[in-house]
C-alpha atoms as a PDB file:
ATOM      1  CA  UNK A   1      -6.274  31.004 -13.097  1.00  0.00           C
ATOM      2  CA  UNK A   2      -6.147  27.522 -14.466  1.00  0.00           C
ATOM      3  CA  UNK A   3      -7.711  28.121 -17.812  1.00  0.00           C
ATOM      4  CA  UNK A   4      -5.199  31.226 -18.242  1.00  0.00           C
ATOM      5  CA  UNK A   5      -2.456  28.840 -17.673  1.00  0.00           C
ATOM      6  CA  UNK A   6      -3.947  26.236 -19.906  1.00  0.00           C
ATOM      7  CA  UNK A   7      -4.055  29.398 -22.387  1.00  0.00           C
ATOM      8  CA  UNK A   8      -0.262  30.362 -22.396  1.00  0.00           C
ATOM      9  CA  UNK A   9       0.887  26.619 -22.636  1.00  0.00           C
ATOM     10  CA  UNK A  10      -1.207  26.322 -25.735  1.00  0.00           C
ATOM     11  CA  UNK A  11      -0.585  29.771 -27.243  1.00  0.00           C
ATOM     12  CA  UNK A  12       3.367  28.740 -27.180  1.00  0.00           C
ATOM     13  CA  UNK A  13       3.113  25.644 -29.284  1.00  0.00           C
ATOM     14  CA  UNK A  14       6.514  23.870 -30.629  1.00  0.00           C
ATOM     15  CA  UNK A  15       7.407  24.281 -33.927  1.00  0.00           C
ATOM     16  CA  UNK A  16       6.913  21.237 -36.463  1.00  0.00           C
ATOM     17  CA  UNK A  17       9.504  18.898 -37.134  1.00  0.00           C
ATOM     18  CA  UNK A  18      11.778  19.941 -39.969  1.00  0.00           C
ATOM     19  CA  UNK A  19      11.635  23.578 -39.416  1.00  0.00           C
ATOM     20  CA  UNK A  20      14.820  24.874 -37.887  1.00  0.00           C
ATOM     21  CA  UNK A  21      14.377  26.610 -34.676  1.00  0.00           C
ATOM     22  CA  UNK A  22      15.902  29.869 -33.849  1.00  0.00           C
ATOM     23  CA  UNK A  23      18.570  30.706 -31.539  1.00  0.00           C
ATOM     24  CA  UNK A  24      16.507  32.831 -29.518  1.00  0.00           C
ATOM     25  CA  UNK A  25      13.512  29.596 -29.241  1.00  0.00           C
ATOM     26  CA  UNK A  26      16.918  27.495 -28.184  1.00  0.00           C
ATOM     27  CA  UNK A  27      17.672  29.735 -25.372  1.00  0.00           C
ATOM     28  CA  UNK A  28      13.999  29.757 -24.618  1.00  0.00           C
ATOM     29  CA  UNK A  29      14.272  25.959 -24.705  1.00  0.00           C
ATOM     30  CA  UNK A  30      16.802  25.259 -22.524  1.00  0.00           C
ATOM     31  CA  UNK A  31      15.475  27.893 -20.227  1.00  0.00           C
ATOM     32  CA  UNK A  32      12.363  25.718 -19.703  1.00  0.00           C
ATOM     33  CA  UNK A  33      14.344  22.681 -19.989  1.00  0.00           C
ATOM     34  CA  UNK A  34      16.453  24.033 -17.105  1.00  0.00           C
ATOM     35  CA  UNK A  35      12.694  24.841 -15.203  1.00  0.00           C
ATOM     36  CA  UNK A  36      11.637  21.341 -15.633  1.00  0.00           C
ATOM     37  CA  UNK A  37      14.960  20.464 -14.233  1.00  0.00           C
ATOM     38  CA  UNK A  38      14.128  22.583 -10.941  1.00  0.00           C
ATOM     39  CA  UNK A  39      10.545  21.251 -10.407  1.00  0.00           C
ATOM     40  CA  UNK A  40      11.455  17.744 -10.473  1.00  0.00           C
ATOM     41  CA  UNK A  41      14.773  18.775  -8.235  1.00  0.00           C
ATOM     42  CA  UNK A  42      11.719  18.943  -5.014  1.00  0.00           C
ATOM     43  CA  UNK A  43       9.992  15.467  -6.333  1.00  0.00           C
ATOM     44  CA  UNK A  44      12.025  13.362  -3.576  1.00  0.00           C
ATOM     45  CA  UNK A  45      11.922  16.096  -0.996  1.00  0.00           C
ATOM     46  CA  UNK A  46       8.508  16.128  -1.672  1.00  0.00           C
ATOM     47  CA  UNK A  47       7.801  12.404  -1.830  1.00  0.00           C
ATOM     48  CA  UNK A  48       9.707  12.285   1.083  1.00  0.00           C
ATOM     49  CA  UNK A  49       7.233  14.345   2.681  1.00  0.00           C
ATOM     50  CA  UNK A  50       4.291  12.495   1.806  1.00  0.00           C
ATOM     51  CA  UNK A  51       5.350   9.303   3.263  1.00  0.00           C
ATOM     52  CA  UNK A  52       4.611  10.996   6.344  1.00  0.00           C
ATOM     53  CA  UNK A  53       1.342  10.611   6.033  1.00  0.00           C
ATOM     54  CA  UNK A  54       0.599   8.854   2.656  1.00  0.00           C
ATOM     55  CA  UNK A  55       1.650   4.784   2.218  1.00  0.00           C
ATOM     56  CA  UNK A  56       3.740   4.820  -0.952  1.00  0.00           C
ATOM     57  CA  UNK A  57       0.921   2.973  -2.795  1.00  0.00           C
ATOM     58  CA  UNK A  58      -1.618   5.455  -2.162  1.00  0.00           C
ATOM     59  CA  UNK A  59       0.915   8.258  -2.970  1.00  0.00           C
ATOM     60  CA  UNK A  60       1.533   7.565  -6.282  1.00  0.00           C
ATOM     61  CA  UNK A  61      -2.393   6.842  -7.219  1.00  0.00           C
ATOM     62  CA  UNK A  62      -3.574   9.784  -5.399  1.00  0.00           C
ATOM     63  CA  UNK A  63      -0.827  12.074  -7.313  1.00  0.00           C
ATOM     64  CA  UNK A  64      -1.738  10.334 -10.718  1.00  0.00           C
ATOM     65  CA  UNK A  65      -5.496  11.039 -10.098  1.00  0.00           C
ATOM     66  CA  UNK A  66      -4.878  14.786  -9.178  1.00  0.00           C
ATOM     67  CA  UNK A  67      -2.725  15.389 -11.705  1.00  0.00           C
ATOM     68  CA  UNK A  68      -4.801  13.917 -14.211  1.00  0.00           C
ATOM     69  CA  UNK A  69      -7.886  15.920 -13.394  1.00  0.00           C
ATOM     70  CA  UNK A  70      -5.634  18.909 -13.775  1.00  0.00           C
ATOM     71  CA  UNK A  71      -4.123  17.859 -16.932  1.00  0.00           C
ATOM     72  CA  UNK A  72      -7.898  17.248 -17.885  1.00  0.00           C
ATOM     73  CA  UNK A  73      -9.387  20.152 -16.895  1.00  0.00           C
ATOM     74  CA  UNK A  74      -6.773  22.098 -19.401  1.00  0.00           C
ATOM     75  CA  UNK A  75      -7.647  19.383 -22.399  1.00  0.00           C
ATOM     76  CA  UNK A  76     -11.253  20.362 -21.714  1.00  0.00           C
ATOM     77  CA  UNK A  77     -11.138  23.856 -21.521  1.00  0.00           C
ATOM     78  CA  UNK A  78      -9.049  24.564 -24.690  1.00  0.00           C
ATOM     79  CA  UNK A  79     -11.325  21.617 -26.214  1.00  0.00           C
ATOM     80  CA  UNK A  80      -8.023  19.746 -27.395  1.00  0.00           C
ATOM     81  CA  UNK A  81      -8.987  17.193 -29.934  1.00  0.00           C
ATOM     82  CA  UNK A  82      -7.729  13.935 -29.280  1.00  0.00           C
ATOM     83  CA  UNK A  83      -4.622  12.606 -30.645  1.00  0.00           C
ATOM     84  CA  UNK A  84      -4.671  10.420 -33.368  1.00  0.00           C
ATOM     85  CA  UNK A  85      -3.933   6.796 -33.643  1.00  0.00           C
ATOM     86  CA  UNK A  86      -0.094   6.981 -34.605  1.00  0.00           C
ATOM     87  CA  UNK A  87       0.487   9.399 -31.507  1.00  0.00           C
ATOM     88  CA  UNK A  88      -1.735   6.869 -28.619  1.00  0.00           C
ATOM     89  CA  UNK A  89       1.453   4.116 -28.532  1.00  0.00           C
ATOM     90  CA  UNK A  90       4.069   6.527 -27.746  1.00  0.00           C
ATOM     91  CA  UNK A  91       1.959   8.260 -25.351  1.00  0.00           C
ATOM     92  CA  UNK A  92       1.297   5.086 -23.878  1.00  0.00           C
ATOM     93  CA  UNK A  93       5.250   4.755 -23.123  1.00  0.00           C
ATOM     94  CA  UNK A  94       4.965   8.554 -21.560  1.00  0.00           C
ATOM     95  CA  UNK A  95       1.902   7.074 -19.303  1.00  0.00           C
ATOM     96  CA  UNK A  96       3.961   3.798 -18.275  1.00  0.00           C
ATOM     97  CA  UNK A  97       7.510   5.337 -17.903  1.00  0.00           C
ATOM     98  CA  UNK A  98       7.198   8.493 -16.425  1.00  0.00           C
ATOM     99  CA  UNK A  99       3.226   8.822 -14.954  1.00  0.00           C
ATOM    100  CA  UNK A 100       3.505   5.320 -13.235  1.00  0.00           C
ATOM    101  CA  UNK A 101       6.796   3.458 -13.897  1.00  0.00           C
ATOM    102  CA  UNK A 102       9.208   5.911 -12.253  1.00  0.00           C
ATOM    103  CA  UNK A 103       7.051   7.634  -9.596  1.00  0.00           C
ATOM    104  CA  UNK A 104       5.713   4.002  -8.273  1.00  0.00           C
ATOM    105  CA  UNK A 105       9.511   2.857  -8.755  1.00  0.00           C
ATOM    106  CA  UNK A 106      11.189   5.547  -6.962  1.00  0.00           C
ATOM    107  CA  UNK A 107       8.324   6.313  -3.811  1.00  0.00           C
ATOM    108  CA  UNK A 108       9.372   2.638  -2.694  1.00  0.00           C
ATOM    109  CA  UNK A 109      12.818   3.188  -2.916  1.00  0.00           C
ATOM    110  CA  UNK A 110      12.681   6.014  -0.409  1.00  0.00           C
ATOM    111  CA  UNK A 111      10.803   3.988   1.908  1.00  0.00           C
ATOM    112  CA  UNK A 112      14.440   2.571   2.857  1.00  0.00           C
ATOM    113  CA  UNK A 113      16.682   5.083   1.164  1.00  0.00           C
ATOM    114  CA  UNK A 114      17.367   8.736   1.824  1.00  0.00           C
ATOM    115  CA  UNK A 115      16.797  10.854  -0.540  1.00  0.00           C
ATOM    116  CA  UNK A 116      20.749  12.083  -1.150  1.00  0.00           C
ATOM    117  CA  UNK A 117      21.145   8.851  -2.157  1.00  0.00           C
ATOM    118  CA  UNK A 118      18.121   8.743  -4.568  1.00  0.00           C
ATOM    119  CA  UNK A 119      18.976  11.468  -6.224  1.00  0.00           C
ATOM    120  CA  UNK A 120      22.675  10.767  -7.195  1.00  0.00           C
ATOM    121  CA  UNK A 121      21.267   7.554  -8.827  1.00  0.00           C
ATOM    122  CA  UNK A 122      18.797   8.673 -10.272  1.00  0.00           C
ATOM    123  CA  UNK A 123      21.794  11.571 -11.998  1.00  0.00           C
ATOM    124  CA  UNK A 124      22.037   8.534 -14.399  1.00  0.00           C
ATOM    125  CA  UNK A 125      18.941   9.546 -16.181  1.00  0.00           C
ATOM    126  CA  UNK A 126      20.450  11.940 -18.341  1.00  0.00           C
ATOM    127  CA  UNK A 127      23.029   9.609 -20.365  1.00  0.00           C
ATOM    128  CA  UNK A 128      20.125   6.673 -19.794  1.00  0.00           C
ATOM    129  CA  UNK A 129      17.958   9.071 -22.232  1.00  0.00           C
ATOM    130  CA  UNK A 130      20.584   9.865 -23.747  1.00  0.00           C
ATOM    131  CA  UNK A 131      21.785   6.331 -24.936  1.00  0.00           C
ATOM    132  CA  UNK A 132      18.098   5.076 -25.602  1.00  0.00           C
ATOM    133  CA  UNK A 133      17.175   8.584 -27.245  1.00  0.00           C
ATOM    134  CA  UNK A 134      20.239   7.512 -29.945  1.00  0.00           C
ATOM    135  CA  UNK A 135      18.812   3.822 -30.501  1.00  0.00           C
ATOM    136  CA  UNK A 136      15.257   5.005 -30.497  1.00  0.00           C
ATOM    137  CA  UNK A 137      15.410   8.074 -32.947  1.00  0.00           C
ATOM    138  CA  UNK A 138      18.857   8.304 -34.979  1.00  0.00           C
ATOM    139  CA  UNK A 139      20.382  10.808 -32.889  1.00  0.00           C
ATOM    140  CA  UNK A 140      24.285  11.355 -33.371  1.00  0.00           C
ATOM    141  CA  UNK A 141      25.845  13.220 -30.565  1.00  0.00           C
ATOM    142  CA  UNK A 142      29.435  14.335 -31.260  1.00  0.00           C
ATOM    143  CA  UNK A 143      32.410  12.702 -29.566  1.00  0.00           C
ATOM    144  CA  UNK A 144      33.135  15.275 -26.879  1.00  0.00           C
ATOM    145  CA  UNK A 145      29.012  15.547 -25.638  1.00  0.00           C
ATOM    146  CA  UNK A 146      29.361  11.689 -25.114  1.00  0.00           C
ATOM    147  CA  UNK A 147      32.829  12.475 -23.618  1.00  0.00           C
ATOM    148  CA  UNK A 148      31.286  14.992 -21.182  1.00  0.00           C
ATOM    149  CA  UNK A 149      28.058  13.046 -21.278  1.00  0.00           C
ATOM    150  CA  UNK A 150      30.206  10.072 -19.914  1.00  0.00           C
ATOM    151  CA  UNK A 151      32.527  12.397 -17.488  1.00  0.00           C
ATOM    152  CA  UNK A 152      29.300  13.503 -15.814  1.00  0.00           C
ATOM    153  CA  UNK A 153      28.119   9.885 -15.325  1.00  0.00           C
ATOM    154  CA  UNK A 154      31.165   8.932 -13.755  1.00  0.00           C
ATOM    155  CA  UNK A 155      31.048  11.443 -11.358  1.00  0.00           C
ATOM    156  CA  UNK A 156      28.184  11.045 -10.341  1.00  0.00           C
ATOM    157  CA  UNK A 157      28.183   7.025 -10.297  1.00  0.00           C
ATOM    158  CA  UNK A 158      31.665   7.632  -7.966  1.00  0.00           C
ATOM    159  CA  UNK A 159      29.753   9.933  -5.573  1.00  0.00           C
ATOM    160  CA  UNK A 160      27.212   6.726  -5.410  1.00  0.00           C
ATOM    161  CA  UNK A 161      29.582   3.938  -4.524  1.00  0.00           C
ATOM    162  CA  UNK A 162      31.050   6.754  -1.890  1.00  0.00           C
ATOM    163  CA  UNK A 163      27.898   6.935  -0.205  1.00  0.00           C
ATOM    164  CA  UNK A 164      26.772   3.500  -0.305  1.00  0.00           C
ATOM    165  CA  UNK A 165      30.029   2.378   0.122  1.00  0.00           C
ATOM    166  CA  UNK A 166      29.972   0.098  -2.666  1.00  0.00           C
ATOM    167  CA  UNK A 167      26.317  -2.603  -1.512  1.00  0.00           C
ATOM    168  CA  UNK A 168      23.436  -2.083  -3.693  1.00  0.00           C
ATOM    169  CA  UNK A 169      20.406  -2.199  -1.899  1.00  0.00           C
ATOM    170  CA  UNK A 170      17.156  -3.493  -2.768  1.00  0.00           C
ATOM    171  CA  UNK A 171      16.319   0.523  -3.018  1.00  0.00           C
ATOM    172  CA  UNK A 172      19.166   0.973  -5.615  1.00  0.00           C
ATOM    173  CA  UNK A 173      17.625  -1.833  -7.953  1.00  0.00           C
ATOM    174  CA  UNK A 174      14.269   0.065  -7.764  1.00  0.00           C
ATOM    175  CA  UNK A 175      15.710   3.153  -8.328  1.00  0.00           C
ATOM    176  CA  UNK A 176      18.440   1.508 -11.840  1.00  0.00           C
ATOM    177  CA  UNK A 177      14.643   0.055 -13.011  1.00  0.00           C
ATOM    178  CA  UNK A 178      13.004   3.449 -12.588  1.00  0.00           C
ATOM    179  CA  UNK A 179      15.821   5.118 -14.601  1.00  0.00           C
ATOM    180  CA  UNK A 180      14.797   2.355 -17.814  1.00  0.00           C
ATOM    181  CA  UNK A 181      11.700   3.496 -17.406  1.00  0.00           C
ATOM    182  CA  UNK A 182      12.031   7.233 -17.354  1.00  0.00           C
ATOM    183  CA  UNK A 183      14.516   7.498 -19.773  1.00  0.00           C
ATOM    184  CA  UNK A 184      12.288   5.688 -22.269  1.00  0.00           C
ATOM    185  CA  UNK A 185       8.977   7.756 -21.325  1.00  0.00           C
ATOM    186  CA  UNK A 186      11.311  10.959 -22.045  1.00  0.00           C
ATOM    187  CA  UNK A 187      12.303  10.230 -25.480  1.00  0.00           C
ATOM    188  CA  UNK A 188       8.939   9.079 -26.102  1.00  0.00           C
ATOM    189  CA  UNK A 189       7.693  12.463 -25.024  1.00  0.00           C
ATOM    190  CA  UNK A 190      10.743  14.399 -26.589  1.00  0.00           C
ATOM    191  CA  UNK A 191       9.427  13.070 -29.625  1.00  0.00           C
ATOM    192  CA  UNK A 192       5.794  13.162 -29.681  1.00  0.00           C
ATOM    193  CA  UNK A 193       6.971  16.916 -28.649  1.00  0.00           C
ATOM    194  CA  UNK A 194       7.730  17.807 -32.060  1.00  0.00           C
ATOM    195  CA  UNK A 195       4.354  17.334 -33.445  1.00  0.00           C
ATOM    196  CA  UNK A 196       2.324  18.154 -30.661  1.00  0.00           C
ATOM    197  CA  UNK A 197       2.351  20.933 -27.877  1.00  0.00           C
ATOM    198  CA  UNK A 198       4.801  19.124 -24.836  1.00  0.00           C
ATOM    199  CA  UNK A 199       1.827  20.186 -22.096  1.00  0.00           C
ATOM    200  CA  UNK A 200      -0.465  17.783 -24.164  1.00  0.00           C
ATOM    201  CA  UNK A 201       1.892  15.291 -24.130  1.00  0.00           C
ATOM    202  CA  UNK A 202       1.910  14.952 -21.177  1.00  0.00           C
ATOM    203  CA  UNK A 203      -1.492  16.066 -20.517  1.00  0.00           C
ATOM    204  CA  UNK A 204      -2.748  12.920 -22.539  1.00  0.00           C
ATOM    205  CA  UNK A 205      -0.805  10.430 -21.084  1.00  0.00           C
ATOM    206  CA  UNK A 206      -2.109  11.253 -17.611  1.00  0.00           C
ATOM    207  CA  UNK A 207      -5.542  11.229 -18.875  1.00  0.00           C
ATOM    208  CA  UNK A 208      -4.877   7.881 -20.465  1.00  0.00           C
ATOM    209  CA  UNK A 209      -3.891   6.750 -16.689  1.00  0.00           C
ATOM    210  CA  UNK A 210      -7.140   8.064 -14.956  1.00  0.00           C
ATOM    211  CA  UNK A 211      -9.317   4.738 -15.438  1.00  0.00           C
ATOM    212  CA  UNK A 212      -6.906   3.058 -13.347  1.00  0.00           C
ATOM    213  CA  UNK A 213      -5.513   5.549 -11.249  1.00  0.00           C
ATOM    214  CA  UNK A 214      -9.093   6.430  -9.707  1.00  0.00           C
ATOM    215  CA  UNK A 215      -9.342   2.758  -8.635  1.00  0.00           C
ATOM    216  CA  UNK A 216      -6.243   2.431  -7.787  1.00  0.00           C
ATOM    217  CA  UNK A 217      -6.255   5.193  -5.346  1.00  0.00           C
ATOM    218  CA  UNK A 218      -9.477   4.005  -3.693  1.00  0.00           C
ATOM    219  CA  UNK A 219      -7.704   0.496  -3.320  1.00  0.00           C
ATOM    220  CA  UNK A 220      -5.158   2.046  -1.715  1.00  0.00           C
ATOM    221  CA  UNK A 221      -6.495   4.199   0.279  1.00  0.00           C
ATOM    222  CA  UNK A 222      -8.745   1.550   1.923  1.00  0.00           C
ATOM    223  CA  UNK A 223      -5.874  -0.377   2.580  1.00  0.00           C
ATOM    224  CA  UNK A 224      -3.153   1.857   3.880  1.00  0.00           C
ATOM    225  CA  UNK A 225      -3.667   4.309   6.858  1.00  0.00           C
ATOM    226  CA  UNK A 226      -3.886   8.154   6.052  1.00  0.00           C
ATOM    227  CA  UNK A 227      -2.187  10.574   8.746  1.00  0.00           C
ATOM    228  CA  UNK A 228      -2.886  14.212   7.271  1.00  0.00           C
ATOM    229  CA  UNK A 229      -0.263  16.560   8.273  1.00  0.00           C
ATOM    230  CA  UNK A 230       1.035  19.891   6.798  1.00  0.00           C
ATOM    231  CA  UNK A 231       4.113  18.196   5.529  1.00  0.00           C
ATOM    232  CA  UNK A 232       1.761  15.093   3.950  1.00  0.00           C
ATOM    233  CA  UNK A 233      -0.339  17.698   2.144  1.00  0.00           C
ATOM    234  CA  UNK A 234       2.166  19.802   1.253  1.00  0.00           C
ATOM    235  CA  UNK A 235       3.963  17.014  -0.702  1.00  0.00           C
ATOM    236  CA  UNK A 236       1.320  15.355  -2.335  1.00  0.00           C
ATOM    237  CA  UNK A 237       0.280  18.735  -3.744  1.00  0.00           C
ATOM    238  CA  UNK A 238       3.961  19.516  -5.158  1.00  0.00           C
ATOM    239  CA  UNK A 239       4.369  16.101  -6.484  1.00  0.00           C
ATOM    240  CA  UNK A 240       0.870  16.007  -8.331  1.00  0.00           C
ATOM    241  CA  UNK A 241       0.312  19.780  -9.952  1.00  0.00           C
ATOM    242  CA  UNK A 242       4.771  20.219  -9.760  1.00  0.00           C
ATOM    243  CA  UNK A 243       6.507  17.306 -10.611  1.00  0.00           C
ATOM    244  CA  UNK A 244       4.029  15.210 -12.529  1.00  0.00           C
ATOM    245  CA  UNK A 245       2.309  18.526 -14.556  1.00  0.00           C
ATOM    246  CA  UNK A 246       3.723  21.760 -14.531  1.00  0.00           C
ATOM    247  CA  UNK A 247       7.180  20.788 -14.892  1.00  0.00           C
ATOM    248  CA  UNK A 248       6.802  17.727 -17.681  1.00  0.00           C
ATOM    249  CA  UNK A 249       5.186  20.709 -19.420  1.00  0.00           C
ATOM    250  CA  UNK A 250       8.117  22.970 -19.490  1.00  0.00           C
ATOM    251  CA  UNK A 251      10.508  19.602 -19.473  1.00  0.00           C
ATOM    252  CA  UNK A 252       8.814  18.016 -22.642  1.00  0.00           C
ATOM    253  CA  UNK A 253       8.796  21.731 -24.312  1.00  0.00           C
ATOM    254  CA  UNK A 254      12.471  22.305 -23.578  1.00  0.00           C
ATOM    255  CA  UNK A 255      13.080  18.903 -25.227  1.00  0.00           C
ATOM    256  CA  UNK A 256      11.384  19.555 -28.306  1.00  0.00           C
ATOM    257  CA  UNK A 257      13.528  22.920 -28.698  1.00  0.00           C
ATOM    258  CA  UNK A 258      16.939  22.158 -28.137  1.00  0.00           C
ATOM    259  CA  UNK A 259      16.986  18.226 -28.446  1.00  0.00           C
ATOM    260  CA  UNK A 260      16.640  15.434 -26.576  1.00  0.00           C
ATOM    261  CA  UNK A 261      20.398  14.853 -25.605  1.00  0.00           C
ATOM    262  CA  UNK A 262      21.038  18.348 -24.773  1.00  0.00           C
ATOM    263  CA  UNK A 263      17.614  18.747 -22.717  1.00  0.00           C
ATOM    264  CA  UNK A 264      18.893  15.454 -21.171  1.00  0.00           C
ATOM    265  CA  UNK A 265      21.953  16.920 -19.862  1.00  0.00           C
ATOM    266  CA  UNK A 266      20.865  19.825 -18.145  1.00  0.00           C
ATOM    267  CA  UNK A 267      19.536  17.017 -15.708  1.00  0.00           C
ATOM    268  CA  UNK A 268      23.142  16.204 -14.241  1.00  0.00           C
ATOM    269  CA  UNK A 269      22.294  19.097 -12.292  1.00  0.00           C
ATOM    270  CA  UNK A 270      19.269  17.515 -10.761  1.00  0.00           C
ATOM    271  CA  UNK A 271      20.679  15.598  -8.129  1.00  0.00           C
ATOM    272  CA  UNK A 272      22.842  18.121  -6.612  1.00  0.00           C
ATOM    273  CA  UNK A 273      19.743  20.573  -6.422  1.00  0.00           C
ATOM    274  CA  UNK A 274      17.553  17.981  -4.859  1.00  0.00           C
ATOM    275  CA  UNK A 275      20.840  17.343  -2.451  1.00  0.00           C
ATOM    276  CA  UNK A 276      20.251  21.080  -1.773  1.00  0.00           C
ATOM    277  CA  UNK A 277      16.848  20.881  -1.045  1.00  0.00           C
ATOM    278  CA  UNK A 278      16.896  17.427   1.076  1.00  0.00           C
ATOM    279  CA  UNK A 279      19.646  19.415   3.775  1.00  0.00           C
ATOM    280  CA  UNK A 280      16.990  22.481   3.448  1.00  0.00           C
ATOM    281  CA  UNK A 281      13.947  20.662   4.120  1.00  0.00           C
ATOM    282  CA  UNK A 282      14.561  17.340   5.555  1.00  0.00           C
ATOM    283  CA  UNK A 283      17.775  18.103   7.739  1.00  0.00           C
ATOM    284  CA  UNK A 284      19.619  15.253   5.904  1.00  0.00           C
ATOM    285  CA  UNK A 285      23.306  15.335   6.322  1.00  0.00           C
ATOM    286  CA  UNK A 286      25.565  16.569   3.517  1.00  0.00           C
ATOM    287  CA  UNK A 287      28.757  15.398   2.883  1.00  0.00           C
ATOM    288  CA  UNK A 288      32.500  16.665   2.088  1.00  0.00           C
ATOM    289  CA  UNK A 289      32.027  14.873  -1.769  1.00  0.00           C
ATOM    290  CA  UNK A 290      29.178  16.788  -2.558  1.00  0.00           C
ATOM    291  CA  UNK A 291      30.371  19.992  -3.800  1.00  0.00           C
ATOM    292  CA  UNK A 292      33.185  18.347  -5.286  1.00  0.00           C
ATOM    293  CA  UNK A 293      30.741  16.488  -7.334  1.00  0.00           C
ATOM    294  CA  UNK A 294      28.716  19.584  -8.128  1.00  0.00           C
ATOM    295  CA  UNK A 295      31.586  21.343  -9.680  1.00  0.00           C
ATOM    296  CA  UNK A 296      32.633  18.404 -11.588  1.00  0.00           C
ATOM    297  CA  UNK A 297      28.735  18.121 -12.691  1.00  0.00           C
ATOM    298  CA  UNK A 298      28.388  21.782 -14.050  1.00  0.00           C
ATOM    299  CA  UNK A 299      31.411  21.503 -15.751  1.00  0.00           C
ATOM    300  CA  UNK A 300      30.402  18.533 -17.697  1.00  0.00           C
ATOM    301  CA  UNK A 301      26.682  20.073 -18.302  1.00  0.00           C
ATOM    302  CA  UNK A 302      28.719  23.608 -19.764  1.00  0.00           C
ATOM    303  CA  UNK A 303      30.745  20.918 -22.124  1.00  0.00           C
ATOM    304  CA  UNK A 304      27.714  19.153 -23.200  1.00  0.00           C
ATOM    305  CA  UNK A 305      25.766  22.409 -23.945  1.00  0.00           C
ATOM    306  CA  UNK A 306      28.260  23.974 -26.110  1.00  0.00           C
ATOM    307  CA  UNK A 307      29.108  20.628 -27.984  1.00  0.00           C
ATOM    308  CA  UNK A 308      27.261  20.121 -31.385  1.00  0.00           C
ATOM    309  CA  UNK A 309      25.919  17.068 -32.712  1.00  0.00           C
END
């Protein structure tokens, strides 16, 4: 079942850079963009869940190790040459950003924070990639995505300082360094998406982590005390072969068709799904603002879509 996975992802390649894409491969695109979105929407449910049984050190390793030998066994099987030397920096940026950076970042944030309160935060990501997508590769939005872009943001910043009431937290700074990171591991990928297939991407750069993840884990593991429970194992697995494979394959894919911005966007939606899915699975309370912030969210992700750069 693997390998035949490993097959599809690599028989639906991106097209080149330069070569105009389709609208059809754009719907495609932001249909797998919009996946991504909803696999990474369960990461701090999930993470959530592993803290039951994991300590957040050991979490993130073990994760980065499982995923790895997934992303592996896929390179293997399909005998993937290895990238060449121009391509190894940027995925060097995917490994630190988005395969250690944000996952390390944001599992010891929700030691102390719930994860409502994660995920509006974190619904900073998508004008954070955004904003370092434009610096890093040229882009040129048009006034009324960075309008929406901006509107979205706001909203979702306000819905922050309501919760919080207004104190960062030593969580919140982990969480505003985890969205530097991300956001910069994204538009690495998005980019290194245009010449290569987005699974390897992200395939490679969790390769590139395994010689220190495997020790890593051990470390850990020796260290911090293991309680295996449903909910523990359950989590682990979602965040490993979920959040940190299957979905940065659809995510990075989704980028490379419809745009880095764009892809970005579709993200505002993340926090209010994961706000969904934190009442459905962890019981947290959900308050008044929320669906206020939801509609204001979609609207802005409807503007954003339909906007041309």
């Amino acid at each position: 079942m693997l390998l035949r996975s490993c097959m599809r992802v690599q028989s639906s390649a991106t097209a080149p850079t330069g070569i105009a894409v389709p609208a059809p491969a754009k719907s495609f695109g932001t249909l797998q963009a919009a996946l991504g979105v909803a696999a990474f929407s369960l990461t701090f449910p999930a993470t959530a869940w592993g803290l039951e049984g994991f300590g957040p050190w050991s979490l993130v390793a073990v994760r980065s190790v499982l995923a790895a030998l997934i992303a592996a066994g896929c390179l293997a099987a399909l005998r993937v040459p290895v990238p060449s030397r121009r391509d190894r920096p940027g995925l060097a940026v995917v490994a630190v950003g988005v395969v250690v950076g944000f996952p390390l970042l944001t599992t010891l944030a929700l030691q102390t924070s719930t994860t409502a309160h994660a995920a509006v935060v974190v619904g900073l990501l998508p004008l954070t990639t955004a904003l370092l997508s434009a610096l890093r590769m040229g882009t040129r939005p048009s006034r009324t995505f960075w309008t929406a872009a901006l509107a979205g943001a706001a909203a979702v910043v306000a819905f922050t300082v309501q919760q919080s009431g207004g104190a960062l937290t030593t969580a919140d700074l982990y969480l505003f360094a985890a969205l530097l990171v991300c956001a910069a591991g994204y538009t690495e990928g998005g980019r290194l998406a245009r010449v290569m297939p987005g699974w390897q991407v992200i395939a490679w750069a969790l390769v590139l982590c395994l010689p220190i993840g495997v020790p890593a884990a051990a470390l850990a593991l020796a260290y911090e005390p293991v309680h295996l429970t449903a909910h523990s194992v359950a989590g682990l697995l979602w965040v490993a072969a979920g959040s940190q494979f299957l979905g940065l394959v659809v995510w990075y894919r989704g980028m490379a068709a419809i745009g880095i911005p764009k892809a970005s966007q579709l993200q505002l939606a993340q926090p209010l799904l994961t706000l969904v899915w934190s009442v459905l699975l962890l019981g947290e309370h959900l308050t008044v603002a929320a669906p206020l912030t939801a509609a204001a969210v979609l609207v802005c992700i409807a503007v954003t879509q339909r906007a041309r750069g």
